[in-house]
Protein backbone atom coordinates (compact mmCIF):
# COMPACT_ATOMS: atom_id res chain seq x y z
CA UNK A 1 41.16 -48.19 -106.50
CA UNK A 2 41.19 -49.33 -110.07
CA UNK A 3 38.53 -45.92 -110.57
CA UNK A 4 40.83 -43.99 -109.17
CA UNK A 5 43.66 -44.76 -111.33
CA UNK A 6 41.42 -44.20 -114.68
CA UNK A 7 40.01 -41.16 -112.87
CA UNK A 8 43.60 -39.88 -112.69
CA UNK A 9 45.01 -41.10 -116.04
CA UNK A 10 42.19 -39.04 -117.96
CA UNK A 11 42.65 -35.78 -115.51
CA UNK A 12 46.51 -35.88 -116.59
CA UNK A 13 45.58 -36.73 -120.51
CA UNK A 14 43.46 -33.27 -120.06
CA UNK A 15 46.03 -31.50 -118.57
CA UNK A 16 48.87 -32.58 -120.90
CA UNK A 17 46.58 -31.48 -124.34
CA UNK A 18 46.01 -28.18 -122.70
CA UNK A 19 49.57 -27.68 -122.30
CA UNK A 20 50.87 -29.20 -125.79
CA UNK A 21 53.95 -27.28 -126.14
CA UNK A 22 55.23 -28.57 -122.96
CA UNK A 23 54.17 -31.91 -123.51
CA UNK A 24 55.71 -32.29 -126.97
CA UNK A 25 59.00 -30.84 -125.48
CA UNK A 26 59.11 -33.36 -122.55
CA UNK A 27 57.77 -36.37 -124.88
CA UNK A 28 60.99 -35.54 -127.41
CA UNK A 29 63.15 -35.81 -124.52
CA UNK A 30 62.48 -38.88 -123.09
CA UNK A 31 61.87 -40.22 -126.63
CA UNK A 32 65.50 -39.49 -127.14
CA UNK A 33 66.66 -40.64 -123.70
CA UNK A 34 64.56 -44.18 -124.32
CA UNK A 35 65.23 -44.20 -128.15
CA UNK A 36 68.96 -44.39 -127.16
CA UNK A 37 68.67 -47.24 -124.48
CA UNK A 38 66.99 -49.47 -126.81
CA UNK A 39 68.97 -49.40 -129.62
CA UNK A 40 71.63 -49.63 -127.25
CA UNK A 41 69.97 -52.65 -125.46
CA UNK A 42 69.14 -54.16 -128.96
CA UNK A 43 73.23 -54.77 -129.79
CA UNK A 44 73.81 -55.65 -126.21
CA UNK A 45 71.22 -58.07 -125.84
CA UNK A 46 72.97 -60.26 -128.83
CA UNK A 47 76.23 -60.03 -126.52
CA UNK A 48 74.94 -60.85 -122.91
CA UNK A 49 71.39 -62.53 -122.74
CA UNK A 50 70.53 -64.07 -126.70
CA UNK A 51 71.13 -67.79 -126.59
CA UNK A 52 73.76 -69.26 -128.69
CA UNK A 53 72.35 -70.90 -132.54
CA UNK A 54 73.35 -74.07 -130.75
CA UNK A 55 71.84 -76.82 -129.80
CA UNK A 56 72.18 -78.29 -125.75
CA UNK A 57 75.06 -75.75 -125.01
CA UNK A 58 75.50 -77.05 -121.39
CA UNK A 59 76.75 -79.58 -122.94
CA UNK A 60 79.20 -77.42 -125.40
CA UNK A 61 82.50 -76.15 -123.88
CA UNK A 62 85.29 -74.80 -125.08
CA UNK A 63 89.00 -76.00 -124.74
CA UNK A 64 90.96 -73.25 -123.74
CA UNK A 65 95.14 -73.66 -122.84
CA UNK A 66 96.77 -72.38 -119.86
CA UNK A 67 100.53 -72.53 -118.57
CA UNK A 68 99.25 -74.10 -115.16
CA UNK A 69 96.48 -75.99 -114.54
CA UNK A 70 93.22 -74.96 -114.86
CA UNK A 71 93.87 -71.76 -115.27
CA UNK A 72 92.88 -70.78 -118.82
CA UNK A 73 94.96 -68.38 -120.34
CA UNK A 74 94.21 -68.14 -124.62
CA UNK A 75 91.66 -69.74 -126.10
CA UNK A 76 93.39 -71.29 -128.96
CA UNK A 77 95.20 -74.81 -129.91
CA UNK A 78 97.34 -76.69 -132.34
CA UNK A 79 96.89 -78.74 -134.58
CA UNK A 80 98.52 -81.39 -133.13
CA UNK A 81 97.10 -80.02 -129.62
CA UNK A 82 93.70 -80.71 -131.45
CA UNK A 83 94.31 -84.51 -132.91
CA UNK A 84 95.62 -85.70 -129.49
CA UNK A 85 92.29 -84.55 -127.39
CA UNK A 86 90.28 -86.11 -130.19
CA UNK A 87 91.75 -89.45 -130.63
CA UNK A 88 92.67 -89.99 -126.96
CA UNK A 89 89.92 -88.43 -124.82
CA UNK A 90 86.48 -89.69 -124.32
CA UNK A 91 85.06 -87.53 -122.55
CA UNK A 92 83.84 -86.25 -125.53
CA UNK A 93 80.80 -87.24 -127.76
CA UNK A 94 82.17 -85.07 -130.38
CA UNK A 95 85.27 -82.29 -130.85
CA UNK A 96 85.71 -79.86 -133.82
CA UNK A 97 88.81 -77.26 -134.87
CA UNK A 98 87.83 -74.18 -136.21
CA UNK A 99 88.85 -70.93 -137.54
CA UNK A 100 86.29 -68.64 -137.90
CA UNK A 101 87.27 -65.35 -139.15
CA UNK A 102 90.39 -65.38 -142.24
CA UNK A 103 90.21 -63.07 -145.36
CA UNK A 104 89.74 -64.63 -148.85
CA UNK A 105 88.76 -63.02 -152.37
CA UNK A 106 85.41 -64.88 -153.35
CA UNK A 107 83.56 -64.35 -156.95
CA UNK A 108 80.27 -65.30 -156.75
CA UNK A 109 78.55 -64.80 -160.41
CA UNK A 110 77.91 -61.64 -162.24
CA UNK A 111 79.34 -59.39 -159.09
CA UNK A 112 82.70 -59.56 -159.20
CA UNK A 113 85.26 -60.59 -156.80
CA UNK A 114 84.73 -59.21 -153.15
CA UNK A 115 86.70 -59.76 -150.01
CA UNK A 116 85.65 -61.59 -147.31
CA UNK A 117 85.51 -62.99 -143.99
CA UNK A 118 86.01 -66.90 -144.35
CA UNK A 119 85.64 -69.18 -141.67
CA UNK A 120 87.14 -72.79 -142.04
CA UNK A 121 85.76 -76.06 -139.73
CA UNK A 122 86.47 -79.91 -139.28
CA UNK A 123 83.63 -81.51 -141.07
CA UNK A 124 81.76 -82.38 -138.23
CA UNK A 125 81.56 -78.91 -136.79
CA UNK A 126 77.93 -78.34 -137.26
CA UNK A 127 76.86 -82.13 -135.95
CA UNK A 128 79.26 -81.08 -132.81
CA UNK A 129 77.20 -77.71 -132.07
CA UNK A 130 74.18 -79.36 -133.35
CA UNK A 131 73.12 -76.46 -135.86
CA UNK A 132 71.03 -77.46 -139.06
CA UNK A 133 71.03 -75.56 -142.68
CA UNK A 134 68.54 -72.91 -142.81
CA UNK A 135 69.14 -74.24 -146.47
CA UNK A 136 69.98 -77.31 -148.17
CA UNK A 137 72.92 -79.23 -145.65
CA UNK A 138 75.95 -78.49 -143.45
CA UNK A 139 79.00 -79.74 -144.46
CA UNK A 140 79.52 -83.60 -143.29
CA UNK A 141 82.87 -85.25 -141.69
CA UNK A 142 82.98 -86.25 -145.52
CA UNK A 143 83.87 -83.12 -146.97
CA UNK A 144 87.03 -82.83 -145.17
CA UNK A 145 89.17 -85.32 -146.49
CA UNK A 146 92.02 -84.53 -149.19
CA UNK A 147 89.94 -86.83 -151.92
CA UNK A 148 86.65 -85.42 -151.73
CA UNK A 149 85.02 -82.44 -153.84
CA UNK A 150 85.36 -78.83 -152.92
CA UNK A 151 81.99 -77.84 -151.15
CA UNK A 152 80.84 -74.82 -149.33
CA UNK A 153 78.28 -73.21 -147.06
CA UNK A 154 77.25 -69.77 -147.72
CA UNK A 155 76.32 -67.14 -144.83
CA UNK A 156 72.53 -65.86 -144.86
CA UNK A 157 73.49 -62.63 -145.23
CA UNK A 158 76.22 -63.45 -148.60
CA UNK A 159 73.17 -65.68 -150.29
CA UNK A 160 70.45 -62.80 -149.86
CA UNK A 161 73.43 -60.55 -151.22
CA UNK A 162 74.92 -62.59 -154.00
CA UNK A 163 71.63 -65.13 -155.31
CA UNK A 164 67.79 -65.10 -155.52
CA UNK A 165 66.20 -65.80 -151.98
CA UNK A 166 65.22 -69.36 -153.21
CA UNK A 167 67.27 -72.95 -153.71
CA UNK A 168 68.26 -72.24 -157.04
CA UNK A 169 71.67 -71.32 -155.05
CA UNK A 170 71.79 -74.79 -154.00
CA UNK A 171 74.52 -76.88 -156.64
CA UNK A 172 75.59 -73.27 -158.00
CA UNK A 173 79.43 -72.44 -157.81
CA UNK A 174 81.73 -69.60 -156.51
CA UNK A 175 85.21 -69.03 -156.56
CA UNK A 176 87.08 -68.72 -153.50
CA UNK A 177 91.06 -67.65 -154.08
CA UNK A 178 91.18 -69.43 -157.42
CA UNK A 179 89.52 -72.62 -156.49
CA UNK A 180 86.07 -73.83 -157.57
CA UNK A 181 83.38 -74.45 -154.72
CA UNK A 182 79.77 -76.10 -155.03
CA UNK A 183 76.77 -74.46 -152.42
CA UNK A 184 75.82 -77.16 -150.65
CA UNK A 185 74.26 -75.26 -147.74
CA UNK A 186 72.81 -71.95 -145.89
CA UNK A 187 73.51 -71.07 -142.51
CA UNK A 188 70.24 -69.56 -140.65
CA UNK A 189 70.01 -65.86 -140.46
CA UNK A 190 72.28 -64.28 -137.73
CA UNK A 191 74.86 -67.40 -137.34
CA UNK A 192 78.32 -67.04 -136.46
CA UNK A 193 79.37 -70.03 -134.69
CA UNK A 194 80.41 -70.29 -131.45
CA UNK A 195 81.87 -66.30 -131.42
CA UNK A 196 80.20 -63.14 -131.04
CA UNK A 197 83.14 -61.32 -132.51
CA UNK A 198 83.60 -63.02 -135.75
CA UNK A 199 80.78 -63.87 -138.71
CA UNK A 200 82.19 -65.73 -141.58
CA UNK A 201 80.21 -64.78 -144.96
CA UNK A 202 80.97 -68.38 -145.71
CA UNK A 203 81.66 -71.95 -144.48
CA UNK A 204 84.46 -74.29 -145.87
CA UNK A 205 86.12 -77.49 -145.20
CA UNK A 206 89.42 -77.67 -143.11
CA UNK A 207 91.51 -79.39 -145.27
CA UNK A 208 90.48 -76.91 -148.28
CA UNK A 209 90.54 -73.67 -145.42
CA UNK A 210 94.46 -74.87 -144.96
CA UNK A 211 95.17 -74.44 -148.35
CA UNK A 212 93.70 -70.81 -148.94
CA UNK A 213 94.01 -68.87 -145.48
CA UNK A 214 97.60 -67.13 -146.21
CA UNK A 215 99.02 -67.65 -142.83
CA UNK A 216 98.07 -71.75 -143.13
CA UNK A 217 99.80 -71.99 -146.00
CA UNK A 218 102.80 -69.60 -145.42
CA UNK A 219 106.10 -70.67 -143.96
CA UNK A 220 105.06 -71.86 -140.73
CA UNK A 221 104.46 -75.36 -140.24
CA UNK A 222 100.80 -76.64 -138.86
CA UNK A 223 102.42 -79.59 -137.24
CA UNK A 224 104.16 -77.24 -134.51
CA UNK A 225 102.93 -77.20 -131.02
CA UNK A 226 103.51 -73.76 -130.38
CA UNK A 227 101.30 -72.33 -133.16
CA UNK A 228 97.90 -71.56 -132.22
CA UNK A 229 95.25 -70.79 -134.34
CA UNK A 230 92.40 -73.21 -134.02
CA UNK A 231 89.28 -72.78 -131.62
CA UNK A 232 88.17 -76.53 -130.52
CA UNK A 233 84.87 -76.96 -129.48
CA UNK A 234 83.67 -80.07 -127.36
CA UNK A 235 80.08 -81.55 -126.68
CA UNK A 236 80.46 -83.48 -123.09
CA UNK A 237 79.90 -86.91 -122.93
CA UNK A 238 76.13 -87.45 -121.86
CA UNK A 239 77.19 -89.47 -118.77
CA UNK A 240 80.27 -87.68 -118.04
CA UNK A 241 80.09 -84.06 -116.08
CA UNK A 242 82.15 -80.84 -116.81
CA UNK A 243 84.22 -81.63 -113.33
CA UNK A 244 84.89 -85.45 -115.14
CA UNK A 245 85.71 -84.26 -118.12
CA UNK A 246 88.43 -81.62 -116.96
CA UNK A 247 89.46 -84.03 -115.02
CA UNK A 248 90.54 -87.04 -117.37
CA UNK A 249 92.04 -84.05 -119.34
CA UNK A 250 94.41 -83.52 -116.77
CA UNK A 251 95.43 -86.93 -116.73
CA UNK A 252 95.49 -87.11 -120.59
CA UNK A 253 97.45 -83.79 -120.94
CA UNK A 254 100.09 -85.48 -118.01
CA UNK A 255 100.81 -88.08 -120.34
CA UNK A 256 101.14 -85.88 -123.40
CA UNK A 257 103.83 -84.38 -121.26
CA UNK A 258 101.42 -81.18 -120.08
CA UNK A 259 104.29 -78.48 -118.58
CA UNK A 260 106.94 -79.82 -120.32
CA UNK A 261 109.48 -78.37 -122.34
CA UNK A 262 109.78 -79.86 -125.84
CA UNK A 263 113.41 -78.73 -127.53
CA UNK A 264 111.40 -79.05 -130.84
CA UNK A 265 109.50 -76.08 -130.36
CA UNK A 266 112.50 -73.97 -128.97
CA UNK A 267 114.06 -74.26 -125.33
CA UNK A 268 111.41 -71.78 -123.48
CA UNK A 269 108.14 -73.30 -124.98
CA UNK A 270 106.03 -76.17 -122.35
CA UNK A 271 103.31 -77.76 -123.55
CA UNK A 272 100.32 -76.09 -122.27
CA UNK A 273 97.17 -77.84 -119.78
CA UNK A 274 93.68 -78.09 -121.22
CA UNK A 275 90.86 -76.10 -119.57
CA UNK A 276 87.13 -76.90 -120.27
CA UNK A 277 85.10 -73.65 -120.11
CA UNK A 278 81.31 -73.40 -120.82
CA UNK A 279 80.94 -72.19 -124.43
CA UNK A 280 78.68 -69.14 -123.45
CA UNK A 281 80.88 -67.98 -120.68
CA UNK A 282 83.78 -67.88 -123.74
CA UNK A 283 81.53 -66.24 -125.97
CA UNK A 284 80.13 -63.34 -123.63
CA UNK A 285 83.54 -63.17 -121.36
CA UNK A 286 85.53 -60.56 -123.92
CA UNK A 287 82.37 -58.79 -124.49
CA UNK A 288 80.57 -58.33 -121.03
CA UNK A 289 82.31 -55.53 -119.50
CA UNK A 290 82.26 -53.28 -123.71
CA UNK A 291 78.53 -53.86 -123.50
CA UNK A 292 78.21 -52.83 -119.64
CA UNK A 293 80.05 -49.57 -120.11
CA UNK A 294 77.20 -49.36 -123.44
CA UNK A 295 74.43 -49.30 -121.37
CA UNK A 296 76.29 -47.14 -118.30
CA UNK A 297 76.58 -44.72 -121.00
CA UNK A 298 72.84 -44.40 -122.35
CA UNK A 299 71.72 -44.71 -118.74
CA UNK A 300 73.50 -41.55 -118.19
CA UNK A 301 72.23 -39.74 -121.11
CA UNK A 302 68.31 -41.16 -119.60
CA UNK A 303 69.02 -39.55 -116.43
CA UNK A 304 69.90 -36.45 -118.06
CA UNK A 305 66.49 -36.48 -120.05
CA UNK A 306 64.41 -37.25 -116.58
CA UNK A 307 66.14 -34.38 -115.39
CA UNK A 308 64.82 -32.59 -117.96
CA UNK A 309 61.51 -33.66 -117.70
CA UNK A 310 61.28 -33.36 -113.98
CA UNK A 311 62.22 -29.82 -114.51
CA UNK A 312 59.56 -29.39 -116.91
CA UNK A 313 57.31 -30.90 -114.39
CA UNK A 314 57.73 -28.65 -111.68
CA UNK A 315 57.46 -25.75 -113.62
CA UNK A 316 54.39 -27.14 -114.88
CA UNK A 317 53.53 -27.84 -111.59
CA UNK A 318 54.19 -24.22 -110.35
CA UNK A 319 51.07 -22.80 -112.07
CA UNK A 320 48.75 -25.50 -110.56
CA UNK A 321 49.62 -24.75 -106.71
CA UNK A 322 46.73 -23.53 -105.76
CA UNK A 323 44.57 -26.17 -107.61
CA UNK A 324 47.03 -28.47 -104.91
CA UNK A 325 46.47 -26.66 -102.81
CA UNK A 326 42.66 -26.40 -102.32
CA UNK A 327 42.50 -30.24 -102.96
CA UNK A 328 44.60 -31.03 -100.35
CA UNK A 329 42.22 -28.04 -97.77
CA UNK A 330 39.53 -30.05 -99.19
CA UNK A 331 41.21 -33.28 -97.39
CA UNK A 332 42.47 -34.89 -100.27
CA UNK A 333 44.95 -38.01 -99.37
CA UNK A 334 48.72 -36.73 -99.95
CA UNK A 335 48.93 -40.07 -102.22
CA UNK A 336 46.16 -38.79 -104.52
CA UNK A 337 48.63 -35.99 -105.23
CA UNK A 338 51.27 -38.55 -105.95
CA UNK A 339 49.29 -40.55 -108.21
CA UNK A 340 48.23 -36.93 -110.12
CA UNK A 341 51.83 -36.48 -111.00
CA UNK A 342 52.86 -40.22 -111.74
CA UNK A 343 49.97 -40.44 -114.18
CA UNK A 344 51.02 -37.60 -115.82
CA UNK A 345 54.78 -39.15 -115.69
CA UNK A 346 53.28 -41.96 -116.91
CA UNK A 347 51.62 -40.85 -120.03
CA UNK A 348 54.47 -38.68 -120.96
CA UNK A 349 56.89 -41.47 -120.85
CA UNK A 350 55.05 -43.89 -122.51
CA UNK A 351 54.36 -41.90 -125.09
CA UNK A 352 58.15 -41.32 -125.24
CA UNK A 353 58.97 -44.90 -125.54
CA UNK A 354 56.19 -44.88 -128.67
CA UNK A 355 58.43 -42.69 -130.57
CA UNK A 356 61.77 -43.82 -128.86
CA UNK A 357 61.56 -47.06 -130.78
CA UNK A 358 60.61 -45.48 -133.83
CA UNK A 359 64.25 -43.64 -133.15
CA UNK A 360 65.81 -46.70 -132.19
CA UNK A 361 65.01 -48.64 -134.93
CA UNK A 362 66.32 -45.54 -137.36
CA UNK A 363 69.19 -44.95 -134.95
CA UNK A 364 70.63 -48.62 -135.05
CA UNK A 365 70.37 -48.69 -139.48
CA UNK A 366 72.31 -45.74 -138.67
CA UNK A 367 74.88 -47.42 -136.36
CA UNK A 368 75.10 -50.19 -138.69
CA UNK A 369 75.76 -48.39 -141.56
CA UNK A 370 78.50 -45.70 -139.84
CA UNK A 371 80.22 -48.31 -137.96
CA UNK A 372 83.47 -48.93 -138.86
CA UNK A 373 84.47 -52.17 -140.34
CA UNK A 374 87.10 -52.64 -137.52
CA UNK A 375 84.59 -52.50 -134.64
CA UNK A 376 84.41 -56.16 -134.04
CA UNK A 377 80.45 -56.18 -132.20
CA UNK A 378 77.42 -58.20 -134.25
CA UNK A 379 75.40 -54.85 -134.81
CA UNK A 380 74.12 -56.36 -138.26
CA UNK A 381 72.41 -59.23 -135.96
CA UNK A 382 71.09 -56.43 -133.16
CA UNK A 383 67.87 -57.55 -131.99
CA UNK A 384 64.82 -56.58 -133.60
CA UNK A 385 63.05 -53.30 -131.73
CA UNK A 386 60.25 -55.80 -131.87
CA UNK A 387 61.42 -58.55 -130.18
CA UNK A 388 59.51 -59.67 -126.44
CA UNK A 389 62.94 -58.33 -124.88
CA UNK A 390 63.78 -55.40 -126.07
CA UNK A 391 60.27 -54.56 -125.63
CA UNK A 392 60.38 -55.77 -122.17
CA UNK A 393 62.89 -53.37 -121.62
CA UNK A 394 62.24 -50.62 -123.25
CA UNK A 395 58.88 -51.03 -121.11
CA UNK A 396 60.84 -50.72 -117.96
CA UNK A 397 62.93 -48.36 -118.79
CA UNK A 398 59.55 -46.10 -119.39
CA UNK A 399 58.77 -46.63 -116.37
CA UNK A 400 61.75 -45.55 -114.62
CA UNK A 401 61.81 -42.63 -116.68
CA UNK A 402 58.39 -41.83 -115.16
CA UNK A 403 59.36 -42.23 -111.47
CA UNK A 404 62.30 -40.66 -111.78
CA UNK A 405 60.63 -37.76 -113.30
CA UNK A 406 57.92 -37.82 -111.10
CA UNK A 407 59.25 -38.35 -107.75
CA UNK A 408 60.67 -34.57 -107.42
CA UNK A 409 57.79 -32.54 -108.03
CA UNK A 410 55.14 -35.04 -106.66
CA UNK A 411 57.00 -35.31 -103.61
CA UNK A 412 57.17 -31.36 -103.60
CA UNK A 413 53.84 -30.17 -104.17
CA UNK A 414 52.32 -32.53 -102.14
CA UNK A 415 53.35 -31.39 -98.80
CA UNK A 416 50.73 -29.77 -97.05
CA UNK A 417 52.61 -26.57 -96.20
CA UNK A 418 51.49 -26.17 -100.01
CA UNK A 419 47.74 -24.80 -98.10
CA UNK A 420 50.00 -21.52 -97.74
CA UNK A 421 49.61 -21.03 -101.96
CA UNK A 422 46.23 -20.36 -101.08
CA UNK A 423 47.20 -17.33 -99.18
CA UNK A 424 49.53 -16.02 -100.99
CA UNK A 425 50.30 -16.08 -104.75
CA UNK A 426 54.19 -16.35 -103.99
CA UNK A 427 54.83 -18.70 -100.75
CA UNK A 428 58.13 -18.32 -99.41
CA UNK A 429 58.50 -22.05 -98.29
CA UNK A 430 57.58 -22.88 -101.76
CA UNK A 431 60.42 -20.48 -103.34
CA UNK A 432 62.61 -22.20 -101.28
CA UNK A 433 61.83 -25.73 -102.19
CA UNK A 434 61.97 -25.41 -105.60
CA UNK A 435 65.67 -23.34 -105.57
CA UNK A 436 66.51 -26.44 -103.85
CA UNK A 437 65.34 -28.93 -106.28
CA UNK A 438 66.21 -27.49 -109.16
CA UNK A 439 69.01 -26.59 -108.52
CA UNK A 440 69.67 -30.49 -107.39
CA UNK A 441 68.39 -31.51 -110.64
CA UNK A 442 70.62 -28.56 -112.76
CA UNK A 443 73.78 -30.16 -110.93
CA UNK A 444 72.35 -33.51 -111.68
CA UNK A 445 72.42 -32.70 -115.15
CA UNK A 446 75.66 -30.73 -115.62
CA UNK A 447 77.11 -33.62 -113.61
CA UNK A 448 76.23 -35.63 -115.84
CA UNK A 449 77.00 -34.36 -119.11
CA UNK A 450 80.52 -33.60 -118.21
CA UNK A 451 81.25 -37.18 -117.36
CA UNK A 452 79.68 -38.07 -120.93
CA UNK A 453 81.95 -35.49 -122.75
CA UNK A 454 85.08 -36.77 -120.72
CA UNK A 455 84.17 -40.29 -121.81
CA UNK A 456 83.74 -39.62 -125.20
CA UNK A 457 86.76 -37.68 -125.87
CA UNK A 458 88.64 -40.55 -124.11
CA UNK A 459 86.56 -43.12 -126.69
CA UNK A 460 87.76 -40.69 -129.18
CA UNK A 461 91.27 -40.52 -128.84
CA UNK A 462 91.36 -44.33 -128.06
């Protein structure tokens, strides 16, 4: 069997170098076709399947608020909101506030002032999520009182921009929106938190954060219920389960006076109910269904390339009918035909995917660098094209390419009313077969394509 399949693989090597215009042509194609999924699949994969830079997060969850209970409607508390789950709940080893995406004007030595995402945590954010510095330390439950000294943690990305790539950094200053701040720390490459949407450059104290982010410090007072701004993230008591803990939140929110008006925060406001929800379930839920309609979109634009390719393949296949034709007289198995084509499919495509991650790779610097600022997806942290994933599925998505490609003109000119070619230099049965399939695979393709152009003028004008 094994001979067999080497026996075929070198037959279909032969035949592609003796046809190398066609072969380049079809390689390019799926190149492009696979080039485009994984580059595609290497921004997704941050999104839907890379574990959160946490530590334990079945143990993390979220507190979300809803207007009944348990059903969680924003994602965001108060202040006050925040204090009362802390110092009354213990279903909790540990609960931080957080906000991680506000704008502030930092000067960080000889480059000048540049403006920033900031994000702004309770000192014990990073013990909570259980993330270490990649550099130096996090900032400590310490750092966020009123009396202590102005300290900050500085995003991979900002140090390799802004400092040498060594701890010289560490003790250095910057100035964040007039006031002084010493580098205590670096996050490791590609963290953001608890959020796939938002990537702070840098990481200060709360009580200093307050004090800086405009809207904190504008006319509207922290201490009101009904303005929410803070994430809170939880680590679950070891010996309490998610069920437990929602549940003494219910009774704790009950006695806060949970779906209750409060004539303080104005005569249609209730205090909302706490819902626990798994931290990577809030992270991927606003992204899932973006990064979906990604990959429909690619998979589209792969199907058109097979098409491609198949048509390639049975015109290719055309010119060998008689060479079919006698092998099959000479009582060759119809799967030996198969196998012919599929090794041929095979070849092509992986050779495809060789130079499909070469585009991939250029393509996503590309994506990167056009992308607008407003498009809130990670594509600075998309997955390297090296990574066991990506490869994984670039991998499989060679290998549908080749089946796909394949299946039409294997399953063609394998039938044994083929034995006619030998007769005749023009069967009729064989002119009919292939106006059938190609012209399946020409409205295949036109199909296709017009779907893509509708969606992308919609994308546009959206």
């Amino acid at each position: 069997m094994l001979e067999n399949i080497f026996q075929d693989l070198r037959y279909s090597a032969r035949m592609l170098w003796k046809n190398p215009a066609t072969t380049c042509v079809a390689v390019l194609i799926l190149a492009l076709g696979i080039g485009a999924n994984t580059a595609i699949f290497s921004i997704v994969d941050v999104l839907l399947f890379r574990p959160l830079p946490v530590s334990q997060p079945n143990q993390l969850v979220r507190i979300f608020s809803g207007e009944t209970r348990g059903n969680a409607g924003w994602g965001y508390l108060s202040l006050p909101e925040f204090q009362d789950y802390r110092d009354h709940s213990t279903a909790f080893s540990g609960i931080a506030a957080y906000v991680d995406r506000f704008p502030a004007n930092v000067s960080a030595g000889k480059f000048g002032t540049e403006r920033i995402d900031a994000g702004m945590v309770t000192g014990n954010y990073f013990q909570v999520i259980g993330t270490s510095a990649e550099m130096g330390r996090t900032l400590f439950a310490n750092d966020d009182r009123k009396d202590s000294s102005p300290v900050v943690m500085l995003g991979h990305n900002f140090w390799k921009r802004h400092f040498p790539p060594d701890a010289s950094v560490l003790g250095s200053q910057i100035l964040v929106d007039g006031q002084w701040f010493t580098i205590v720390g670096v996050t490791p490459h590609g963290f953001g938190g608890v959020s796939f949407e938002n990537f702070p450059e840098i990481w200060i104290p709360l009580t200093y954060g307050v004090q800086i982010d405009p809207l904190l410090r504008s006319q509207i007072p922290q201490n009101h219920k009904s303005f929410v701004p803070f994430g809170v993230i939880a680590r679950l008591n070891p010996k309490i389960s998610a069920p437990q803990a929602q549940a003494q939140m219910n009774a704790l929110a009950e006695r806060l006076g949970a779906g209750k008006s409060d004539t303080f925060e104005g005569p249609d406001w209730k205090r909302p109910w706490p819902v626990l929800v798994p931290v990577t379930e809030a992270a991927r839920h606003s992204n899932a269904q973006f990064s979906f309609l990604l990959l429909g979109i690619v998979v589209l634009v792969l199907l058109i390339a097979c098409a491609d390719v198949a048509g390639l393949m049975l015109a290719r296949s055309e010119t060998r009918q008689k060479e079919i034709a006698v092998r099959l007289a000479l009582g060759g198995p119809r799967i030996r035909i198969i196998m012919l084509h599929l090794a041929e499919a095979l070849l092509t495509s992986g050779l495809g995917a060789i130079l499909g991650c070469i585009f991939a790779a250029c393509g996503t610097r590309l994506v990167v660098l056009a992308a607008p600022a407003t498009l809130e997806l990670p594509l600075d942290r998309a997955s390297s094209i090296l990574d066991l994933r990506v490869l994984a599925f670039t991998g499989l998505v060679a290998l549908a390419s080749a089946l796909i490609s394949a299946v039409v003109p294997a399953l063609k000119y394998s039938r044994s009313e083929l034995l006619l070619g030998i007769k005749s230099d023009s069967g009729r049965s064989a002119v009919t077969h292939r106006f059938s399939a190609q012209a399946a695979l020409v409205v295949m393709q036109v199909a296709a394509s017009v779907l893509l152009l509708v969606g992308a003028g919609l994308l546009t004008r959206t």
